[in-house]
Protein backbone atom coordinates (compact mmCIF):
# COMPACT_ATOMS: atom_id res chain seq x y z
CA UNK A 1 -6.53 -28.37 -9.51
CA UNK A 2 -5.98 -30.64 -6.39
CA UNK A 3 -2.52 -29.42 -5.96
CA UNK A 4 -3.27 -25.98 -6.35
CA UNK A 5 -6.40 -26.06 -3.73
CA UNK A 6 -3.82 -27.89 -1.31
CA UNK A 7 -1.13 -25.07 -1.87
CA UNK A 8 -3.81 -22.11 -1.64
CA UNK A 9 -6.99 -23.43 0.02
CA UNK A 10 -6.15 -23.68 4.06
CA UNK A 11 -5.00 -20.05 3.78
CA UNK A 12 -7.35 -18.78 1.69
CA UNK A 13 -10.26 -20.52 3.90
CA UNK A 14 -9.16 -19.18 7.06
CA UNK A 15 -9.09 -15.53 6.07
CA UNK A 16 -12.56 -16.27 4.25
CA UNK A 17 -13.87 -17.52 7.61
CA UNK A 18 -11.88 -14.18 9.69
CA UNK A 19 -13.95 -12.11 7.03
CA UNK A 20 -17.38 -13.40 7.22
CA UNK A 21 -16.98 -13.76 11.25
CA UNK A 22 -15.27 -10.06 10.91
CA UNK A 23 -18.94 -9.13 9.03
CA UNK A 24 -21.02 -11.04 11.65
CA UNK A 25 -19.60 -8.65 14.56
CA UNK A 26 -19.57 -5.73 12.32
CA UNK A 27 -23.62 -6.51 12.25
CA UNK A 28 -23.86 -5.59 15.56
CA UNK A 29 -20.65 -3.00 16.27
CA UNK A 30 -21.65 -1.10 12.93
CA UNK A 31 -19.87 1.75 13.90
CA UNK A 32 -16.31 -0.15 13.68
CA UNK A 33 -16.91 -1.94 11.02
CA UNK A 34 -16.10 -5.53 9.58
CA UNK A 35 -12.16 -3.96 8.43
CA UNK A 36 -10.95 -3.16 11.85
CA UNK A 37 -12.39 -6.54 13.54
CA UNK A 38 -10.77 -8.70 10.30
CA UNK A 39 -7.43 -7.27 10.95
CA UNK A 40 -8.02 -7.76 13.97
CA UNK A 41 -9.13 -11.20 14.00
CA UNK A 42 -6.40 -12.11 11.58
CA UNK A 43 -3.35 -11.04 13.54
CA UNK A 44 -4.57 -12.78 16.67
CA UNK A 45 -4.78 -15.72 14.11
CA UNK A 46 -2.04 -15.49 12.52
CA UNK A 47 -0.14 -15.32 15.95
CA UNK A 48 -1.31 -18.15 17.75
CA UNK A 49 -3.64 -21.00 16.02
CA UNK A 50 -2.87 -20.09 12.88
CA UNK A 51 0.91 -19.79 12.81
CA UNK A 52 1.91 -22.30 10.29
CA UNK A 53 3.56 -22.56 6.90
CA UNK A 54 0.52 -24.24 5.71
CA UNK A 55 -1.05 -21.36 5.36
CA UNK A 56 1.23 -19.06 3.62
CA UNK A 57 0.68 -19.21 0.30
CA UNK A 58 -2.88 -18.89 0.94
CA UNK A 59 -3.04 -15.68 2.68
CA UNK A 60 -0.28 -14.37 0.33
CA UNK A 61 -3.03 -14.74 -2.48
CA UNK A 62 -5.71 -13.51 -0.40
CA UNK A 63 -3.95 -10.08 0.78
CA UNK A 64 -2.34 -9.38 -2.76
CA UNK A 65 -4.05 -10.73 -5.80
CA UNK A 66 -7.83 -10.46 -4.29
CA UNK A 67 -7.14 -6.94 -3.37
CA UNK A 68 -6.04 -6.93 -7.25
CA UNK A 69 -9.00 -7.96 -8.78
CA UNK A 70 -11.11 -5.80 -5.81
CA UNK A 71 -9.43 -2.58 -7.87
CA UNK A 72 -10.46 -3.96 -11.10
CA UNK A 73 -14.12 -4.52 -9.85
CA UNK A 74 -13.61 -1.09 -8.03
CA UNK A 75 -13.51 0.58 -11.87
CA UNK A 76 -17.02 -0.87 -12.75
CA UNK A 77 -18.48 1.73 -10.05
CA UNK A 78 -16.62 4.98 -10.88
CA UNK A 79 -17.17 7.41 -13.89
CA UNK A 80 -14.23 8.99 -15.40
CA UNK A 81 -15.27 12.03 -13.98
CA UNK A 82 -14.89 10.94 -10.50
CA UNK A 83 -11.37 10.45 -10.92
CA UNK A 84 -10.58 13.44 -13.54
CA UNK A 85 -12.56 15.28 -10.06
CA UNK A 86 -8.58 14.94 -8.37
CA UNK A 87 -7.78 17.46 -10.95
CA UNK A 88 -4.13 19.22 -11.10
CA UNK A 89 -3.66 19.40 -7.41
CA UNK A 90 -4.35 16.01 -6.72
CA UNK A 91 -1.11 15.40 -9.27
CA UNK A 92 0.78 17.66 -7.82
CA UNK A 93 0.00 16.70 -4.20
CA UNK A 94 1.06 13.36 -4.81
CA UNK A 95 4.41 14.13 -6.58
CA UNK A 96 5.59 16.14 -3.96
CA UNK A 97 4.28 13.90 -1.12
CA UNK A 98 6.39 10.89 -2.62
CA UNK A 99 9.79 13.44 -3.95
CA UNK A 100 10.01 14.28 -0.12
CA UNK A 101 8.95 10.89 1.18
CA UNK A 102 11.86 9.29 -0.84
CA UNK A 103 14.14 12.03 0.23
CA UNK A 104 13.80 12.25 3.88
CA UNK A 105 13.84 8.36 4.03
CA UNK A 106 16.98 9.05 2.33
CA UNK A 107 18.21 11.39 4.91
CA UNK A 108 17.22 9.85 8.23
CA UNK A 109 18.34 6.49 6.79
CA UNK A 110 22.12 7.97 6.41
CA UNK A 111 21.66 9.74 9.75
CA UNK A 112 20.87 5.89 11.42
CA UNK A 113 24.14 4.13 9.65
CA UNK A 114 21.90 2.17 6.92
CA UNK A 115 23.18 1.28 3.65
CA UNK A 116 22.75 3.60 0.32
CA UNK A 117 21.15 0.82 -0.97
CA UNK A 118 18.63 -0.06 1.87
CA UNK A 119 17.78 3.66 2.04
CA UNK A 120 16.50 3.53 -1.33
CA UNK A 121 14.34 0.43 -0.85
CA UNK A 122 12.72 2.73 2.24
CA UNK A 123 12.37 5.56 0.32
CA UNK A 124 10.50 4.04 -2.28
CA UNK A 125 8.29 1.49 -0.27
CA UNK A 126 6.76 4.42 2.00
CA UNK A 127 6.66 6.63 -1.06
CA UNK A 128 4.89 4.31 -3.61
CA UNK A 129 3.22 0.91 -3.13
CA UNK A 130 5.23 -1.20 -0.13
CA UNK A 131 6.49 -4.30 -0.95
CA UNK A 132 5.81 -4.19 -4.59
CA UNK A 133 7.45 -0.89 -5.27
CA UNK A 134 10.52 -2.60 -3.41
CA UNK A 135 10.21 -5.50 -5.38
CA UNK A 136 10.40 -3.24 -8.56
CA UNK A 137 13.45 -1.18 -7.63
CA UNK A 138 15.40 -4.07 -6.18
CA UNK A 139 17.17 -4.98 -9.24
CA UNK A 140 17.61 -1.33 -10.30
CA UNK A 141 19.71 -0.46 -7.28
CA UNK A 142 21.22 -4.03 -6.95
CA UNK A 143 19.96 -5.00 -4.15
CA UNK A 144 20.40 -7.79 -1.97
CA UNK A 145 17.99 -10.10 -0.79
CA UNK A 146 18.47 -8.99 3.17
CA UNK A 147 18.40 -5.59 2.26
CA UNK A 148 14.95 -6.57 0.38
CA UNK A 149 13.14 -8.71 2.91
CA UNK A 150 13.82 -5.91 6.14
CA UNK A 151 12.95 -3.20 4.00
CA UNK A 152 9.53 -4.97 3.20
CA UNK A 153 8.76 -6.10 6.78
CA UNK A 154 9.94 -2.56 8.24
CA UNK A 155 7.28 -0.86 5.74
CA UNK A 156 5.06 -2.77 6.38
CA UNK A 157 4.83 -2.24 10.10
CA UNK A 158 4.84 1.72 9.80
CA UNK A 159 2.09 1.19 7.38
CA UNK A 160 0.27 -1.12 9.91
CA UNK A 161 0.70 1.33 12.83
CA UNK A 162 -0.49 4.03 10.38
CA UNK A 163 -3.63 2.45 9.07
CA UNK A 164 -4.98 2.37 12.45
CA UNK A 165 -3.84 5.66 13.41
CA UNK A 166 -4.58 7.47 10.44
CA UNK A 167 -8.55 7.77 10.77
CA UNK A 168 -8.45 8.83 14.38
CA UNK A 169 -6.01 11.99 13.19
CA UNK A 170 -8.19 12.63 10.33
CA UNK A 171 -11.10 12.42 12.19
CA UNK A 172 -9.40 15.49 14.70
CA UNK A 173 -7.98 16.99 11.68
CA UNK A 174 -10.59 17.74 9.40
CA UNK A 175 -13.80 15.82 10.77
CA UNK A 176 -13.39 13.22 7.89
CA UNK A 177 -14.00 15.44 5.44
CA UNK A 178 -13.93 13.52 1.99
CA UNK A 179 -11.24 15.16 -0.06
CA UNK A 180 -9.10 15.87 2.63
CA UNK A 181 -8.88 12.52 4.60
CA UNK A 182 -8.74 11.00 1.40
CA UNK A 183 -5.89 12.72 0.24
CA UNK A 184 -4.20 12.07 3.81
CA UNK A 185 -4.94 7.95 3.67
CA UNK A 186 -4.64 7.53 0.09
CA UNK A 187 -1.27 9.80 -0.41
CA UNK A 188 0.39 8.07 2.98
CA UNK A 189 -0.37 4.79 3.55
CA UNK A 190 2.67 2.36 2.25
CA UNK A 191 0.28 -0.28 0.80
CA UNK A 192 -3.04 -0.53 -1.24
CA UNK A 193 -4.33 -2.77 1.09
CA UNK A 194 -3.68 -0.69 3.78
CA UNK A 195 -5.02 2.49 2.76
CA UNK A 196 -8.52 0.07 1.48
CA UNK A 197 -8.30 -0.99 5.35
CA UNK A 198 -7.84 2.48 6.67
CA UNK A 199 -10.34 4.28 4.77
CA UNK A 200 -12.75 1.41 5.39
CA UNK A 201 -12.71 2.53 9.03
CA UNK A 202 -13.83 6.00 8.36
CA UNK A 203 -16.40 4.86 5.35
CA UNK A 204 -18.41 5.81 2.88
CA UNK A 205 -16.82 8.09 -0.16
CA UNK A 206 -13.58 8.13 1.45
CA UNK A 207 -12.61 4.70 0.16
CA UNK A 208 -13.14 5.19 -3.81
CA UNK A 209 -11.24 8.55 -3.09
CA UNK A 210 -8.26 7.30 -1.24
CA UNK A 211 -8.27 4.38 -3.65
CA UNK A 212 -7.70 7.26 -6.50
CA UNK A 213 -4.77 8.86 -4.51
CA UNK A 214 -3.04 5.72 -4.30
CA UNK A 215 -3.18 4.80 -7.66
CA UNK A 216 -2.03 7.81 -8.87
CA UNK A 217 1.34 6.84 -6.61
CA UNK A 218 1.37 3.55 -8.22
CA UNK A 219 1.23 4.96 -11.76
CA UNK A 220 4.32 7.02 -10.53
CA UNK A 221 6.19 3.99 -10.09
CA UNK A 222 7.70 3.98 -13.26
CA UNK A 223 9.48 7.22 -12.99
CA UNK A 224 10.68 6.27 -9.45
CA UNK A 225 12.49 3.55 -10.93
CA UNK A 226 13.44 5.64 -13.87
CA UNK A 227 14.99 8.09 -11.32
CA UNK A 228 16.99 5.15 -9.18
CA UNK A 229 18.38 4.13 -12.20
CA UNK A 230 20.08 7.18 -12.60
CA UNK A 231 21.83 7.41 -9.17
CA UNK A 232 25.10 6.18 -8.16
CA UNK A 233 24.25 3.59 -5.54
CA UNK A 234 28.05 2.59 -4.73
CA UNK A 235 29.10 3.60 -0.68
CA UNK A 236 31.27 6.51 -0.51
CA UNK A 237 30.08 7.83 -3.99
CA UNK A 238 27.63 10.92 -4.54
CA UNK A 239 24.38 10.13 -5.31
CA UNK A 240 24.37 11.54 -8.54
CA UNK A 241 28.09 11.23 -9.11
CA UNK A 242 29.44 9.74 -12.60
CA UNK A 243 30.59 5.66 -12.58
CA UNK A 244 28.90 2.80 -12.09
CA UNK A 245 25.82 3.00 -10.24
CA UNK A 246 25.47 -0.95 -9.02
CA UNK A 247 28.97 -0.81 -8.13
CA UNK A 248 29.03 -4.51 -9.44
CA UNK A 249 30.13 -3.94 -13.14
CA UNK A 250 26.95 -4.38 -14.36
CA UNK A 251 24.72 -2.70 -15.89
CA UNK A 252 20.73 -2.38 -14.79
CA UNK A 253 18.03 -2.52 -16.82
CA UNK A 254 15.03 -1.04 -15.92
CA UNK A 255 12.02 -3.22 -16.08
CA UNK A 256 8.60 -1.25 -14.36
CA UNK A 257 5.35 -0.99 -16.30
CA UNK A 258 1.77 -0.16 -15.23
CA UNK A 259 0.72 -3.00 -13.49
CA UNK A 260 -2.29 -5.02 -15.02
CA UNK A 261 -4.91 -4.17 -12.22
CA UNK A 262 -4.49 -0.41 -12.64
CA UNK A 263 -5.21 -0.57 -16.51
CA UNK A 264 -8.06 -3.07 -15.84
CA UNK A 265 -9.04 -0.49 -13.38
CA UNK A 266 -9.20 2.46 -16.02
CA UNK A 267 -10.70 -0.08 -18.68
CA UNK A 268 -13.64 -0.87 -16.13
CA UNK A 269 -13.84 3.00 -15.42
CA UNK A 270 -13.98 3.87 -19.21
CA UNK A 271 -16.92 1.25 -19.72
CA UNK A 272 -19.04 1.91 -17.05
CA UNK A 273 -18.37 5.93 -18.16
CA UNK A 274 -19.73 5.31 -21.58
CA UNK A 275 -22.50 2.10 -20.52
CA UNK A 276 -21.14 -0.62 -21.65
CA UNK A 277 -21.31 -1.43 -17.66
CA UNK A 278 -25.09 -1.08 -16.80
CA UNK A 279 -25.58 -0.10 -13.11
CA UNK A 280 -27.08 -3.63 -11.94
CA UNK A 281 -23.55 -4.91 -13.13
CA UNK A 282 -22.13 -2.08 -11.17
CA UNK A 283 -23.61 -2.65 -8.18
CA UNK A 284 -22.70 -6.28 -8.14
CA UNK A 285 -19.21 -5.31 -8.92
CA UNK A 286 -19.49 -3.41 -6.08
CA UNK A 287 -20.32 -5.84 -3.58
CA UNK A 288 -17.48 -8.31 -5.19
CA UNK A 289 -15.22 -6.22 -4.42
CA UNK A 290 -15.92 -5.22 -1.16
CA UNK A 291 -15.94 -8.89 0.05
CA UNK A 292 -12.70 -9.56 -1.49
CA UNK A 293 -11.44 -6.56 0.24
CA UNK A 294 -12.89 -8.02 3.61
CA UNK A 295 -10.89 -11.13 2.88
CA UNK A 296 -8.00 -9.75 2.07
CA UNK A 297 -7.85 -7.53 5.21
CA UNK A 298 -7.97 -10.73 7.34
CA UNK A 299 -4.64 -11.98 5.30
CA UNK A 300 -2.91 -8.77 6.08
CA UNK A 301 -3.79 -9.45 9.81
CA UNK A 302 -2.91 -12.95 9.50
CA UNK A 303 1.23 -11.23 7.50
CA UNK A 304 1.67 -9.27 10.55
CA UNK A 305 4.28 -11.58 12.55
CA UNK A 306 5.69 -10.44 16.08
CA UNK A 307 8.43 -12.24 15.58
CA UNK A 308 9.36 -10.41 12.17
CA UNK A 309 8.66 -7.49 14.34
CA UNK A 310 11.08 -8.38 16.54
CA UNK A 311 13.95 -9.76 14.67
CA UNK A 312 14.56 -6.20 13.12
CA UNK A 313 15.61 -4.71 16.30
CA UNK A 314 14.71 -1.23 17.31
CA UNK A 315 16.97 0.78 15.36
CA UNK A 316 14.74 -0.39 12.05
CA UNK A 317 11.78 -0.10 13.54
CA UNK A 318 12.83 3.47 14.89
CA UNK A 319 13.69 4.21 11.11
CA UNK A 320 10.63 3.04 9.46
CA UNK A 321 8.10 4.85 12.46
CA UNK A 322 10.28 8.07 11.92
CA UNK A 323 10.04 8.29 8.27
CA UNK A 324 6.22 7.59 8.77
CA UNK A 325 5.94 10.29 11.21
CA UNK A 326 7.57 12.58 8.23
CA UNK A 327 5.11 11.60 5.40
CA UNK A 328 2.20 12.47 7.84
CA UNK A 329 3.77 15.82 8.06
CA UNK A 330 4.43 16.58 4.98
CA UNK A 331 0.46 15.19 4.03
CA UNK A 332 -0.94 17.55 6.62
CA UNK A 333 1.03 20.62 5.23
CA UNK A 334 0.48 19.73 1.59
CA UNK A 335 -2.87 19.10 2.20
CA UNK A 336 -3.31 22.48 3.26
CA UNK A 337 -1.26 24.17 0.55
CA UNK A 338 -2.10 22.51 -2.83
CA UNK A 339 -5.77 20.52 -2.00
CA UNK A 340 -6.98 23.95 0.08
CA UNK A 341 -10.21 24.08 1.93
């Protein structure tokens, strides 16, 4: 227990402190709210005072697994019917929304001189999940680890740049209607913790709703990987031509599954549906979750490095910006052809 405190606790402590100092301002700058200040807050941190090692692992736990178990929690306050309410276009908005993401990543990726491989990694970190989606196809299109860790910092950038800008163009858009600026955060944004953080600056419904969009992507990880696993991944070769795809010899297995916080999230849903969750439960649930969320917006503040931003050079940063600039595109004209009015 000692060893684990030392490895987790500075980092975990300092975005703990971000949040509740994040909440404090919020108190009297309600209109902002405690997301955009802990963000805040923790990139300032994680920039200057805060810019050690030390505090790695601890923010790495904060910003993924607490946003983990803030889904789960997240469960105990919806009925099934809430997210059955997506319905048919909500499926089908999000299947085309990630089939063009992946394939105009694809495009302007080839168009910039990056790798076959690389492109892939892009397409399916802005189309699905960020870093974990690369994580999962990384072995299916033989990656290597370069490829892996520029890819990750790259989509995570747009997806920082995004989660700010997002609520200002939904806001112009469609006057943060619920459905609609759901749909645009929750079917966009790279990461879950960024769309939590971006829909937290617009509020109320629009958070469980985005949060439903963005699972449904996750889900769809599994036939993303399914799909690399068919393509020919070897420079110079189609993409679907015949041969072997790593271009290694090898063979790759496919190894993507639901991950456990999206069942737990349906489990919790299906519970509180038929009342095995009572709604004092609920409501604590509720509040659980939306401090670990606080928290774990202060670690993604504290992730964002200048000098990762830098290193990539402009040409990757032009790439990852650009194929943002396309999913917001494609969002805004899907939006308005399979959600409606």
């Amino acid at each position: 227990m000692k060893q684990v405190f030392k490895q987790y606790g500075p980092g975990f402590l300092v975005c703990l402190v971000i949040a509740l100092a994040a909440q404090g301002i919020a108190k009297l700058l309600p209109s902002i709210g405690a997301a955009l200040f802990a963000i805040a807050i923790g990139i300032v941190c994680g920039n200057t005072i805060c810019n050690r090692p030390s505090y790695d692992a601890g923010t790495k736990f904060s910003e993924r697994n607490l946003l983990e178990y803030s889904i789960i929690l997240t469960g105990a306050t919806l009925m099934l019917r809430d997210i059955l309410a997506l319905g048919w276009q909500g499926l089908v908005f999000i299947a085309c929304q990630m089939t063009l993401t992946v394939t105009v990543a694809y495009w302007i990726g080839k168009a910039l001189g990056f790798g076959k491989k690389f492109r892939l990694l892009m397409g399916a970190g802005n189309a699905v999940c960020g870093s974990s989606a690369i994580a999962t196809v990384s072995p299916v299109v033989g990656a290597d680890s370069k490829d892996k860790g520029i890819s990750i910092t790259i989509v995570n950038v747009t997806g920082t740049l995004l989660m700010v800008t997002l609520p200002i163009l939904t806001g112009v858009l469609y006057q943060h209607e619920v459905l609609h600026t759901a749909a645009m955060i929750g079917g966009t944004l790279q990461s879950i913790g960024q769309v939590i953080a971006s829909a937290q600056l617009v509020g109320g419904a629009v958070v469980e709703t985005a949060t439903l969009f963005k699972i449904i992507r996750i889900v769809f990880i599994v036939l993303v990987a399914l799909a690399f696993s068919r393509m020919n991944v070897e420079e110079g070769q189609p993409l679907f031509a015949p041969g072997t795809p790593r271009g290694d010899g090898g063979e790759r297995k496919v190894q993507a599954g639901i991950p456990y916080f999206i069942v737990g999230f349906f489990l919790m849903a299906v519970l509180h549906s038929v009342g095995v969750i009572p709604e004092g439960v609920s409501r604590v649930a509720k509040a659980v979750s939306q401090q670990f969320e606080v928290i774990a917006l202060a670690a993604i503040g504290m992730r964002v490095k200048f000098r990762d931003l830098a290193a990539e050079g402009p040409k990757a940063l032009v790439y990852g910006v650009s194929v943002g600039a396309c999913q917001v595109l494609f969002a805004v004209v899907l939006i308005r052809v399979v959600v409606g009015s």
